[in-house]
C-alpha atoms as a PDB file:
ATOM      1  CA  UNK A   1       0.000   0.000   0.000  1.00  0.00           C
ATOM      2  CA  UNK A   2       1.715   2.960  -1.422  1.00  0.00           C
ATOM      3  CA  UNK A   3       0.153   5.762   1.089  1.00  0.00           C
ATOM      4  CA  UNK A   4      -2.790   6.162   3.250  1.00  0.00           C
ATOM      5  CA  UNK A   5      -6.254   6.524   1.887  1.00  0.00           C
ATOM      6  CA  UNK A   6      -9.562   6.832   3.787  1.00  0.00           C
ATOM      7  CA  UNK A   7     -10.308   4.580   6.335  1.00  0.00           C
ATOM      8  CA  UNK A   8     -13.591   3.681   6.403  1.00  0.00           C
ATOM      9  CA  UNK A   9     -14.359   2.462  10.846  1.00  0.00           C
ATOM     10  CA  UNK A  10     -17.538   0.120  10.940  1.00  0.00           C
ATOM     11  CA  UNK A  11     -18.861  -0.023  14.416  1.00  0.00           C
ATOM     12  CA  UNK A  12     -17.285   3.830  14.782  1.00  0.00           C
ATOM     13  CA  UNK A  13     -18.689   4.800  18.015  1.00  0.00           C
ATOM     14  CA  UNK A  14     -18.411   1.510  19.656  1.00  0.00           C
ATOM     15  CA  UNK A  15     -15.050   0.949  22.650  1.00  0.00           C
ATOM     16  CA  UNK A  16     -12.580   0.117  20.023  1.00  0.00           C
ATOM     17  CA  UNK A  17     -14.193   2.114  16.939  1.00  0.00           C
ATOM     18  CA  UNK A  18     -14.360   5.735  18.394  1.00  0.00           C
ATOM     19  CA  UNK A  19     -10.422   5.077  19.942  1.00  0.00           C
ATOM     20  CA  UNK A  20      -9.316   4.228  16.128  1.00  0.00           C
ATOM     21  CA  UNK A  21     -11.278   7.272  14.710  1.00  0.00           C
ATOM     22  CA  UNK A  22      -9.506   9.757  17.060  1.00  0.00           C
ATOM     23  CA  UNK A  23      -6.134   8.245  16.462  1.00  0.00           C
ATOM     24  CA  UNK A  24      -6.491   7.575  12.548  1.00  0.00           C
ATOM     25  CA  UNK A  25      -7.336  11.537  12.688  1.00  0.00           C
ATOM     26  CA  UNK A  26      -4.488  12.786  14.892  1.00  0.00           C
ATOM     27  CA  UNK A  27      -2.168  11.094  11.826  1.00  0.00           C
ATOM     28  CA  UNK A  28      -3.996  12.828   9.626  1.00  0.00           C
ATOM     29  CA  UNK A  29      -5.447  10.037   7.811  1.00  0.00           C
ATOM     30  CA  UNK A  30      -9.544  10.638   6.476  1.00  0.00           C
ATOM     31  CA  UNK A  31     -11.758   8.771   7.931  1.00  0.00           C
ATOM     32  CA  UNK A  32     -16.095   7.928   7.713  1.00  0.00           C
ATOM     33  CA  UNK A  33     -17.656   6.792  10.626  1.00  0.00           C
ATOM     34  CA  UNK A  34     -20.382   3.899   9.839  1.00  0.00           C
ATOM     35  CA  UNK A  35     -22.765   3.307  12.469  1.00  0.00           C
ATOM     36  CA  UNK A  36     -26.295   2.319  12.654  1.00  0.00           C
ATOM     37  CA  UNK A  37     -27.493   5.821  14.068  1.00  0.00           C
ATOM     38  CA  UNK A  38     -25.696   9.568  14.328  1.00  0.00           C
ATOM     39  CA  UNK A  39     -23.330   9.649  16.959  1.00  0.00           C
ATOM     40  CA  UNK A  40     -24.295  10.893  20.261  1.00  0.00           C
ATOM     41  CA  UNK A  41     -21.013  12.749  20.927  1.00  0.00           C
ATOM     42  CA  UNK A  42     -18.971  14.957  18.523  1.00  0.00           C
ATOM     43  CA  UNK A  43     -16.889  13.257  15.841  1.00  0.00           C
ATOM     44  CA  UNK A  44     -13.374  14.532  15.585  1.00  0.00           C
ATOM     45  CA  UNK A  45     -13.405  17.685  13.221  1.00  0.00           C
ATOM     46  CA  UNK A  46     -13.162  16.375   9.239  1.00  0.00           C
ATOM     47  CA  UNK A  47     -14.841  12.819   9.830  1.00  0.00           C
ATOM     48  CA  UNK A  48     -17.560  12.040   7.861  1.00  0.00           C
ATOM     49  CA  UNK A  49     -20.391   9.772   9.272  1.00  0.00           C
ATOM     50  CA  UNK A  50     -22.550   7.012   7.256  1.00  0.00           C
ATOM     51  CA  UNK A  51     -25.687   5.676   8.244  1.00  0.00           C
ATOM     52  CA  UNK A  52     -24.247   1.873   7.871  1.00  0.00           C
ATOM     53  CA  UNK A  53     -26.353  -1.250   9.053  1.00  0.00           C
ATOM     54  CA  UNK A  54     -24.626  -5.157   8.328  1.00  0.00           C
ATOM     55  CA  UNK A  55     -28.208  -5.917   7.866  1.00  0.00           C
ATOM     56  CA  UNK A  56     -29.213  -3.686   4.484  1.00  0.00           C
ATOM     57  CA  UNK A  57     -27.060  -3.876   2.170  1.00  0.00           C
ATOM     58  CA  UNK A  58     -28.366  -0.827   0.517  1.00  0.00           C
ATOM     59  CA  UNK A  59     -26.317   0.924   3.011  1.00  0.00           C
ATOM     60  CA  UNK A  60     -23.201  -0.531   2.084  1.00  0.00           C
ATOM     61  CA  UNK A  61     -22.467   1.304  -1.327  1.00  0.00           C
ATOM     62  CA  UNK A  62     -22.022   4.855   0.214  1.00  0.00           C
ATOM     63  CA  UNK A  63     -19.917   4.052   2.665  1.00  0.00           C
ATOM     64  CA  UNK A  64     -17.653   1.780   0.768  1.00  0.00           C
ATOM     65  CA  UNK A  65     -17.381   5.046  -1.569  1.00  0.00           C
ATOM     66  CA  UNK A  66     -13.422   6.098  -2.048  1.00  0.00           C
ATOM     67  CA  UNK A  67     -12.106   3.801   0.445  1.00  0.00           C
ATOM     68  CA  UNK A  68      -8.881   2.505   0.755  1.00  0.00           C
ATOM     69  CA  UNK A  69      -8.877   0.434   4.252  1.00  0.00           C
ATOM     70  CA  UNK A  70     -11.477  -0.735   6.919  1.00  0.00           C
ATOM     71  CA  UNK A  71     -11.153  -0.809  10.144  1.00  0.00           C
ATOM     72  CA  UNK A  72     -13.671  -4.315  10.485  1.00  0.00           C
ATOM     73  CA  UNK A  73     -15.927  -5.061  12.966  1.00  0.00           C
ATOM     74  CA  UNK A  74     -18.215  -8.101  12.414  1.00  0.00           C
ATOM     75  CA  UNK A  75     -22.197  -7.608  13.402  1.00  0.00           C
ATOM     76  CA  UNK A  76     -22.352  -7.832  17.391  1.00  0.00           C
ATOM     77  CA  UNK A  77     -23.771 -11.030  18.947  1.00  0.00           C
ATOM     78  CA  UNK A  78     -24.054 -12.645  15.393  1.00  0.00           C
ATOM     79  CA  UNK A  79     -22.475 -16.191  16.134  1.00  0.00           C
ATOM     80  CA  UNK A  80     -22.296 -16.713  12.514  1.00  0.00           C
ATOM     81  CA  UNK A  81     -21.393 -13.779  10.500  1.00  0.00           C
ATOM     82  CA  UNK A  82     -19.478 -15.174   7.994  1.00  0.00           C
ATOM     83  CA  UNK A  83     -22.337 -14.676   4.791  1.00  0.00           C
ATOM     84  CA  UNK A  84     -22.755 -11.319   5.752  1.00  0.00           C
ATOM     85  CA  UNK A  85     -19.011 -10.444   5.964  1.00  0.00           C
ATOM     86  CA  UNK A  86     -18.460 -12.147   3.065  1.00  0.00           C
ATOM     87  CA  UNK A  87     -21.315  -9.788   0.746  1.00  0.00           C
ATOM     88  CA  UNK A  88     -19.522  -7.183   2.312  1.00  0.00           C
ATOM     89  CA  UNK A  89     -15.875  -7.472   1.632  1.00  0.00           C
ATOM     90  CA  UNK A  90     -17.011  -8.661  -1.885  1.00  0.00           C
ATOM     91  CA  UNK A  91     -18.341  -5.187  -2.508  1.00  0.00           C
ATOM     92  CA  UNK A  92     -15.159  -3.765  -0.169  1.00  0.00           C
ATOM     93  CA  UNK A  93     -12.972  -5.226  -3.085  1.00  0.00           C
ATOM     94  CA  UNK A  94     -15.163  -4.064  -5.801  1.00  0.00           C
ATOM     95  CA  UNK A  95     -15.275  -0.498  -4.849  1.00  0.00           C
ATOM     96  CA  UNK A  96     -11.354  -0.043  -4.734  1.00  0.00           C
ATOM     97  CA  UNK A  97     -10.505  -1.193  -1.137  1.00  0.00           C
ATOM     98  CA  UNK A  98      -7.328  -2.778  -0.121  1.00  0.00           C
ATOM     99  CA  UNK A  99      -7.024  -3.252   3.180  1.00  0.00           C
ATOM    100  CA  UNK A 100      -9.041  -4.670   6.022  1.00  0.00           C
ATOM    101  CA  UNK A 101      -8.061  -4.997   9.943  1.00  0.00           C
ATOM    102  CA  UNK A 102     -10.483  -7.468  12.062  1.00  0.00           C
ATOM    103  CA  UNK A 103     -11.282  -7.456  15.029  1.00  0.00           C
ATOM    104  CA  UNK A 104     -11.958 -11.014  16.425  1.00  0.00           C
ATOM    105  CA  UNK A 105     -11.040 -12.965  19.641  1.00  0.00           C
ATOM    106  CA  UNK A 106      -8.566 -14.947  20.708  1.00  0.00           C
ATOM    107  CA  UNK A 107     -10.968 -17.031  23.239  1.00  0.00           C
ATOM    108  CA  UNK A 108     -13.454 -18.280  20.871  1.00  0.00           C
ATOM    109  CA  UNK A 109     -13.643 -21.995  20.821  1.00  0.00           C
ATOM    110  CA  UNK A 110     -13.321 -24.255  17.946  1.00  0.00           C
ATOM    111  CA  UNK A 111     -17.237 -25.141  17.995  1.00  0.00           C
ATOM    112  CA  UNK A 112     -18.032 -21.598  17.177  1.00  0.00           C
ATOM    113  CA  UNK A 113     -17.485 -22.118  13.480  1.00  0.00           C
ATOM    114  CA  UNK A 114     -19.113 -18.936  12.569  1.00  0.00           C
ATOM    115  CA  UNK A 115     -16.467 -16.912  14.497  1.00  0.00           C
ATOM    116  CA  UNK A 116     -13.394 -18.511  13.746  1.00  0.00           C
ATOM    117  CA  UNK A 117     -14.429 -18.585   9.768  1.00  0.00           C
ATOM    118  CA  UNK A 118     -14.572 -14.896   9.901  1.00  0.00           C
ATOM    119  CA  UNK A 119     -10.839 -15.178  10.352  1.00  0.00           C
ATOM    120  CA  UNK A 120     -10.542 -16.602   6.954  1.00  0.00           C
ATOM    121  CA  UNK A 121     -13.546 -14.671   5.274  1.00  0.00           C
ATOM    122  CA  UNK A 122     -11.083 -11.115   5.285  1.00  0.00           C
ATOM    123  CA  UNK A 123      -8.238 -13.060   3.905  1.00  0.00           C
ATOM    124  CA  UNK A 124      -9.641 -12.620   0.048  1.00  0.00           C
ATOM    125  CA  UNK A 125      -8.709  -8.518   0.763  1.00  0.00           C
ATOM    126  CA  UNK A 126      -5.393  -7.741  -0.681  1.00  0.00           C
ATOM    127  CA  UNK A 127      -4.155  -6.766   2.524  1.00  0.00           C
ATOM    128  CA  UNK A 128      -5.421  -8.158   5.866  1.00  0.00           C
ATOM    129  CA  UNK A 129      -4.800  -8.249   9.528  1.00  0.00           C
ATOM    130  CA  UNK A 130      -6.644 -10.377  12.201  1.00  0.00           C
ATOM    131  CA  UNK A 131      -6.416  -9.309  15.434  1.00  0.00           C
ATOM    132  CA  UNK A 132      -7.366 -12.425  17.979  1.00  0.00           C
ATOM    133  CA  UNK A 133      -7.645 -10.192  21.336  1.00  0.00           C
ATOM    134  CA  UNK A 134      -7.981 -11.590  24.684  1.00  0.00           C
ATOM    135  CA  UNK A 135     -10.235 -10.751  27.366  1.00  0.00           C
ATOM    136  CA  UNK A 136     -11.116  -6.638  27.335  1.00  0.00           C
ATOM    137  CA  UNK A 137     -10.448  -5.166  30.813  1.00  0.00           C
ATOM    138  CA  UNK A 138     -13.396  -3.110  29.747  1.00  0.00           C
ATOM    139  CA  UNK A 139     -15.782  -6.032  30.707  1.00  0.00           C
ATOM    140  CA  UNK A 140     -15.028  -5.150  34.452  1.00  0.00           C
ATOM    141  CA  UNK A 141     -16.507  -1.449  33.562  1.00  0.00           C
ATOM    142  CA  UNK A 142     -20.155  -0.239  33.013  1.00  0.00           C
ATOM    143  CA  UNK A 143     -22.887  -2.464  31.838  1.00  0.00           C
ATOM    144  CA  UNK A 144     -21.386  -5.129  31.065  1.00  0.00           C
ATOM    145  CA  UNK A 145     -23.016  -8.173  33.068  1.00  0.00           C
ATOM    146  CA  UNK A 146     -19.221  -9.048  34.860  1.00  0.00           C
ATOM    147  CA  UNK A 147     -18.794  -5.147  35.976  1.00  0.00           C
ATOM    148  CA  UNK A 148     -22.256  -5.438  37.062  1.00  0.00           C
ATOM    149  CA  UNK A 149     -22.220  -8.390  39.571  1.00  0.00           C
ATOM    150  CA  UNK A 150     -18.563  -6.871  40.912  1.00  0.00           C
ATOM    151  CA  UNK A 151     -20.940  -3.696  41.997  1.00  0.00           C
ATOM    152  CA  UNK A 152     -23.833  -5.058  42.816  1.00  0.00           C
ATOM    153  CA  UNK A 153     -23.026  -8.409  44.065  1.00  0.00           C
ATOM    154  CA  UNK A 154     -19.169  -8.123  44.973  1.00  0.00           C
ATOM    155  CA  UNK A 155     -18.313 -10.852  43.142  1.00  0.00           C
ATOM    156  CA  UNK A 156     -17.000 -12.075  39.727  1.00  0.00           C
ATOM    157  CA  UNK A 157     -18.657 -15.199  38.484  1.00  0.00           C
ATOM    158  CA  UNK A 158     -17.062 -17.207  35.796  1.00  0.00           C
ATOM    159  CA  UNK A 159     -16.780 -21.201  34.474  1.00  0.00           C
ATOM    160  CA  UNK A 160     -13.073 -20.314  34.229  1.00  0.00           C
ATOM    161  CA  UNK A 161     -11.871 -22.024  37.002  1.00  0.00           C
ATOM    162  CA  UNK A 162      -8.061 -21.401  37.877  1.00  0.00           C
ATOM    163  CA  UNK A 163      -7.411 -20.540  34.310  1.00  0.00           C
ATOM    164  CA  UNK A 164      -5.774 -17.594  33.446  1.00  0.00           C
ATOM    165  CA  UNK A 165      -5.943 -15.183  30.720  1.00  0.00           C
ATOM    166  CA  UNK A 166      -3.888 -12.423  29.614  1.00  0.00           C
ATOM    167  CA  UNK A 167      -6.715  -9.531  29.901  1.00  0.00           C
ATOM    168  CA  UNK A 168      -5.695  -6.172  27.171  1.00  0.00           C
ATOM    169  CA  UNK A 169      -7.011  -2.786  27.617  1.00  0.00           C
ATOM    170  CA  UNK A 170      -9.826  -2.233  24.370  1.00  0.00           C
ATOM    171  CA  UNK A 171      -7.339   1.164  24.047  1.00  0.00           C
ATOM    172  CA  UNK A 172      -4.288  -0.846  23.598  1.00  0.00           C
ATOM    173  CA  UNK A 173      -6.403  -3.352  20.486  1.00  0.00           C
ATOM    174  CA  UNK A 174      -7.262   0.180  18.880  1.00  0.00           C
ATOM    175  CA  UNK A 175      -3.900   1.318  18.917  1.00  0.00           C
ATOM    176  CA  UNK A 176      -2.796  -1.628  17.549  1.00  0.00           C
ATOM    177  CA  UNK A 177      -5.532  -1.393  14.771  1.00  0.00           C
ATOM    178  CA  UNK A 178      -4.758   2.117  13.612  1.00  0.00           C
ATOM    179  CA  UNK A 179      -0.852   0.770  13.306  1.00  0.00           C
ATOM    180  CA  UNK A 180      -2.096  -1.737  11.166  1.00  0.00           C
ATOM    181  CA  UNK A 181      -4.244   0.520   9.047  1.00  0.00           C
ATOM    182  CA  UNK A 182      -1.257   2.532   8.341  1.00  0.00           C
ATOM    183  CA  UNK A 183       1.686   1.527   8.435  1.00  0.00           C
ATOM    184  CA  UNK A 184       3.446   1.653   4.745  1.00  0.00           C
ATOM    185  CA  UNK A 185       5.129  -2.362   5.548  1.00  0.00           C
ATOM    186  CA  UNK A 186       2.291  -4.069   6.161  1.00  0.00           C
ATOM    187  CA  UNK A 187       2.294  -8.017   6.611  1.00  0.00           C
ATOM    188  CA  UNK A 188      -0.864  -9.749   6.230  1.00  0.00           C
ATOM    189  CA  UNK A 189      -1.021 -12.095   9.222  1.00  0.00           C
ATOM    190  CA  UNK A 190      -2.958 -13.423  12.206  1.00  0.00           C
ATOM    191  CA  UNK A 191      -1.845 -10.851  15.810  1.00  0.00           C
ATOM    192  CA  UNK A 192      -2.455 -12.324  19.080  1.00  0.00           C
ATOM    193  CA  UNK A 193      -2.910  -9.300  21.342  1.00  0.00           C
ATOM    194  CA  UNK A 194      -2.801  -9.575  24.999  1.00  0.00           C
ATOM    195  CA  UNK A 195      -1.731  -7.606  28.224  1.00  0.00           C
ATOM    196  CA  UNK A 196       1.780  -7.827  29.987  1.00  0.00           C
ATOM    197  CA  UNK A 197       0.960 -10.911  32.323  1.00  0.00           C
ATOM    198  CA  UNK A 198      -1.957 -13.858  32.523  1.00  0.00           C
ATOM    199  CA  UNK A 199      -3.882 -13.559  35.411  1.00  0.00           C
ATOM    200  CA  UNK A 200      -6.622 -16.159  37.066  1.00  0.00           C
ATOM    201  CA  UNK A 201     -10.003 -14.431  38.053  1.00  0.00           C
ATOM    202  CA  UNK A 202      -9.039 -14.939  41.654  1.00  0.00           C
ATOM    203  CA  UNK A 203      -6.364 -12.535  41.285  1.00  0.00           C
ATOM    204  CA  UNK A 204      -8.194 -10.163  38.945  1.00  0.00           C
ATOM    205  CA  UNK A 205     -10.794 -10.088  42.093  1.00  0.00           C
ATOM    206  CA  UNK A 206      -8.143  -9.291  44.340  1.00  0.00           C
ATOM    207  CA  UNK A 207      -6.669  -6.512  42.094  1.00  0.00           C
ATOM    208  CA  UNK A 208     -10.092  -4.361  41.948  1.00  0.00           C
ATOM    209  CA  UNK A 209     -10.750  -5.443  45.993  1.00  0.00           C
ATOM    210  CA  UNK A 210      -7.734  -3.138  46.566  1.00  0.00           C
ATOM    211  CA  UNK A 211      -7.581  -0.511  44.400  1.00  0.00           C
ATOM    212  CA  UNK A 212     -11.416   0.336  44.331  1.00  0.00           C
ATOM    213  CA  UNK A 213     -12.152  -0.844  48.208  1.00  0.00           C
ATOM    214  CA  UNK A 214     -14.772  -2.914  47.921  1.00  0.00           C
ATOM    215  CA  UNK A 215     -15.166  -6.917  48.858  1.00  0.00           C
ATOM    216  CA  UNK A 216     -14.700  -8.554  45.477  1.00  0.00           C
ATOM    217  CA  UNK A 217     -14.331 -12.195  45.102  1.00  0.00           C
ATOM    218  CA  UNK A 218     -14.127 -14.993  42.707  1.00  0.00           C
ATOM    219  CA  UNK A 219     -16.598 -17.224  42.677  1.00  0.00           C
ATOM    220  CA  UNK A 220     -16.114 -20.330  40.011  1.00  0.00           C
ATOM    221  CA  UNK A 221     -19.598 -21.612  38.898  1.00  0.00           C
ATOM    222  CA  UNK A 222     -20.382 -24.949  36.036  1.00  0.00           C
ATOM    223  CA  UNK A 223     -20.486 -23.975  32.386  1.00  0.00           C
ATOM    224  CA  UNK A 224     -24.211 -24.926  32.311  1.00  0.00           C
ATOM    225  CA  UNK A 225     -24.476 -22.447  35.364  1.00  0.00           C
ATOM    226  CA  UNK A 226     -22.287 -19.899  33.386  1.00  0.00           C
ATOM    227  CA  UNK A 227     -24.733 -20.214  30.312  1.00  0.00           C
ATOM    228  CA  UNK A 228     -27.215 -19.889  32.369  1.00  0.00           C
ATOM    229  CA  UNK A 229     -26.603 -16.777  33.508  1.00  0.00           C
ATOM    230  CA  UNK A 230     -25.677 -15.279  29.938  1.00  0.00           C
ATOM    231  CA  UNK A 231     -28.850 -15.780  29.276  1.00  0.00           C
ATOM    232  CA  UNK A 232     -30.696 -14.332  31.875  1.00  0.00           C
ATOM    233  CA  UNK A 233     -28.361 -11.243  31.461  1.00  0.00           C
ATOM    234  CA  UNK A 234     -30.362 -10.834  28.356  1.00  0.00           C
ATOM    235  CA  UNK A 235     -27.683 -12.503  25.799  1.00  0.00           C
ATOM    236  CA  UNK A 236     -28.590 -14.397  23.032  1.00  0.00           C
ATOM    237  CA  UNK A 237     -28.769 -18.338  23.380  1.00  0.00           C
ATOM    238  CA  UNK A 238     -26.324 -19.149  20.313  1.00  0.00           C
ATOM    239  CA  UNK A 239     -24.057 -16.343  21.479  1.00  0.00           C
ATOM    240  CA  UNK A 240     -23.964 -17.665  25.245  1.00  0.00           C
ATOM    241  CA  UNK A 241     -22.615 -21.018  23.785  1.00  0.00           C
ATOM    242  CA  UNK A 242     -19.673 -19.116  22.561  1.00  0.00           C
ATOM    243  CA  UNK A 243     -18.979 -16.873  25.731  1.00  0.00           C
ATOM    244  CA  UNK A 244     -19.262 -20.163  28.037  1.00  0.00           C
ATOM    245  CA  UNK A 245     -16.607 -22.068  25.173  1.00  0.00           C
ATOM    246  CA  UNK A 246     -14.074 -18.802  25.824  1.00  0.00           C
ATOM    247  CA  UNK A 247     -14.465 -20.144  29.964  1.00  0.00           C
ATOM    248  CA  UNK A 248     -13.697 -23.625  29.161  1.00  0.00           C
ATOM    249  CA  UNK A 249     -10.937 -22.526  26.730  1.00  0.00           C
ATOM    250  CA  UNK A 250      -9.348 -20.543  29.708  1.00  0.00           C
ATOM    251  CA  UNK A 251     -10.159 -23.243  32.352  1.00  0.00           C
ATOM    252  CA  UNK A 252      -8.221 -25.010  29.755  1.00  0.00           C
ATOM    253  CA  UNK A 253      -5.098 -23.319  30.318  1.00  0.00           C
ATOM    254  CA  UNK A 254      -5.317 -22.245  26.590  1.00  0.00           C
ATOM    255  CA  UNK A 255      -5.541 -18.777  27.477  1.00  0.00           C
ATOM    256  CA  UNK A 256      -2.590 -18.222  29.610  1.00  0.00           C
ATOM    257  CA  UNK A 257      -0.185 -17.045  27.197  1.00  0.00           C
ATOM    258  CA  UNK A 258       1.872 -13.133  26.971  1.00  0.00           C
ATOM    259  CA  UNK A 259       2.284 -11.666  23.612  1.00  0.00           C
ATOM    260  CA  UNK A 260       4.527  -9.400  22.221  1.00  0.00           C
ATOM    261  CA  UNK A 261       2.666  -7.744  20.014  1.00  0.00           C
ATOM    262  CA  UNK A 262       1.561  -4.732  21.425  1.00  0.00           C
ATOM    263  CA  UNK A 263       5.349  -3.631  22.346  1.00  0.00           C
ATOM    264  CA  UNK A 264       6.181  -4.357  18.971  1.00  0.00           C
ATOM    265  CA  UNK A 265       3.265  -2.568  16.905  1.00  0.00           C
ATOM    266  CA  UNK A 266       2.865   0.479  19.717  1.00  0.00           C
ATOM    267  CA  UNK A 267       6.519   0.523  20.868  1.00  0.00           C
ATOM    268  CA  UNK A 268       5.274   0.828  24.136  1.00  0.00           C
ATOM    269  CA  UNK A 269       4.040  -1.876  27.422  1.00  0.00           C
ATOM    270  CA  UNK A 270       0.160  -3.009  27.122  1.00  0.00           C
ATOM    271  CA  UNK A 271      -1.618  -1.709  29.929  1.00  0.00           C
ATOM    272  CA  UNK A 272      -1.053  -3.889  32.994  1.00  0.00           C
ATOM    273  CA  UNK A 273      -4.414  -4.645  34.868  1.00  0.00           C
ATOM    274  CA  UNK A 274      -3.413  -2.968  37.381  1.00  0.00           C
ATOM    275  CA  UNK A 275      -3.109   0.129  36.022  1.00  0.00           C
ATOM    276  CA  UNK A 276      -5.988  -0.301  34.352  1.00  0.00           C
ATOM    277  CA  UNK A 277      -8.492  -0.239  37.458  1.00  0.00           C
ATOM    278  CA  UNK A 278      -6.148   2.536  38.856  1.00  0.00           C
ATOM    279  CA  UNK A 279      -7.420   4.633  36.137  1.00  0.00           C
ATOM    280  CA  UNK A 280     -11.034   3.784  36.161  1.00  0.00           C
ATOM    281  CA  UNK A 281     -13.086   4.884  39.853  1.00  0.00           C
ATOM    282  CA  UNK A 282     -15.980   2.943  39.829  1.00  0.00           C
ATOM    283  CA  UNK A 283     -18.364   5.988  39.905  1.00  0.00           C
ATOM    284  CA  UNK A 284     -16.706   7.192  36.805  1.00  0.00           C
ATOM    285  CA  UNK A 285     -16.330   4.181  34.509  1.00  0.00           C
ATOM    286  CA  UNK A 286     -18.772   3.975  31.810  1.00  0.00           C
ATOM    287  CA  UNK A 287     -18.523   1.633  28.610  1.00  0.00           C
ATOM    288  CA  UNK A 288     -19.252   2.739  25.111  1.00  0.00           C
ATOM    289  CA  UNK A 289     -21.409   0.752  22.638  1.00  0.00           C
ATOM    290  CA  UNK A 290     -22.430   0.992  19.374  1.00  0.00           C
ATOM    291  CA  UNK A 291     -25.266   3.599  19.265  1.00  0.00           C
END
């Protein structure tokens, strides 16, 4: 990729999306917002927003219009969005676009064949990245049905057992992204993104007991207890069975692995849990969403 074109953010004023917009813009690289509905809070001056919805396709035309990259994020709580990624990207590569940078986890199990395929669906672009991040810290903030049982309940409920993970700030996976949408030597490959050290839930509890003062604990439940309680957060079915694979994956011990690659894409540490909860007071932490 000779220079940097516009970069076209689906899911732009989700956690990740809104972080990528802000830095794409402070390189100076264009950028169009797609999103579902207007943003609720001020775009950085010169971004254009796009009504965009993964379910019409009649709103995929304009914002594909004189795009060079894509910053890709798959339809939320789809467990199988392979067709519709697919229609997309064909139209991606028909309208001039050359690179794409997905967002996808690192915890999704094998049985969610939807989810891993996506991997493979961005592969026909010319130029790809896959990011596989772990667990967000950001699921310990806001609505999310973890941060609310650590405020409500004082305790963090999981199938994970003594597993550990390697939990990454969302900030640190949309630095990384905006690297990968413009850097000049691009190599199209798979990135395994995690934080500086793999943690079990037992000491994640411990870590926000002390810094925020309140009585958090770990408390290891059953996967079928674990889906259960997806569900009744208000999650779809078909999506639970991939959230309670990710516990069984870390339970596993498949999680509990350090990367590299944020040091080497940001030239910087990923965000250590630690300082992650130092930053965030639990009156103050909110989480963004797609609007």
């Amino acid at each position: 990729m000779s220079e940097i074109g516009t970069v076209l953010v689906t899911g732009g004023t989700g956690q990740t999306g809104r972080i990528v917009t802000h830095l794409l813009r402070r390189r100076g690289v264009e950028v169009v917002v797609a999103s579902r509905r207007a943003p609720q809070q001020p775009l950085p001056a010169g971004v254009r927003h796009v009504r965009f919805d993964w379910g019409d396709a009649t709103t995929y035309d304009e914002a594909l219009r004189d795009i060079d990259s894509i910053y890709l994020l798959p339809p939320p709580l789809d467990p199988d969005p392979v067709d519709v990624v697919d229609r997309f990207l064909d139209r991606a590569r028909a309208a001039g676009a050359r690179r794409a940078v997905l967002l996808n986890s690192s915890a999704f199990p094998l049985c969610a064949s939807g989810l891993h395929a996506v991997r493979l669906t961005v592969q026909q672009m010319p130029e790809w990245s896959v990011l596989l991040a772990s667990g967000f810290m950001q699921n310990f903030l806001g609505e999310h049905p973890t941060a609310i049982a650590v405020r409500t309940d004082h305790e963090i409920v999981a199938a994970a057992g003594s597993g550990r993970m390697g939990w990454i700030d969302a900030e640190d996976v949309a630095a990384a992204a905006a690297a990968l949408l413009t850097r000049a030597d691009h190599c199209s490959r798979e990135h395994v993104l995690t934080g500086p050290e793999a943690l079990t839930y037992e000491q994640v509890a411990a870590t926000i007991a002390a810094t925020w003062d309140l009585p958090v604990r770990y408390r290891p439940i059953t996967p079928a207890e674990r889906g259960s309680h997806l569900v009744d957060a208000g999650l779809p079915a078909t999506f639970v069975d991939a959230l309670v694979g990710a516990d069984v994956l870390t339970a596993s011990g498949a999680e509990d692995r350090v990367t590299v690659e944020i040091p080497q894409l940001l030239g910087r540490d990923a965000t250590s849990f630690a300082q992650f909860v130092r930053r965030h007071a639990p009156r103050t932490t909110t989480i963004d969403r797609e609007e």
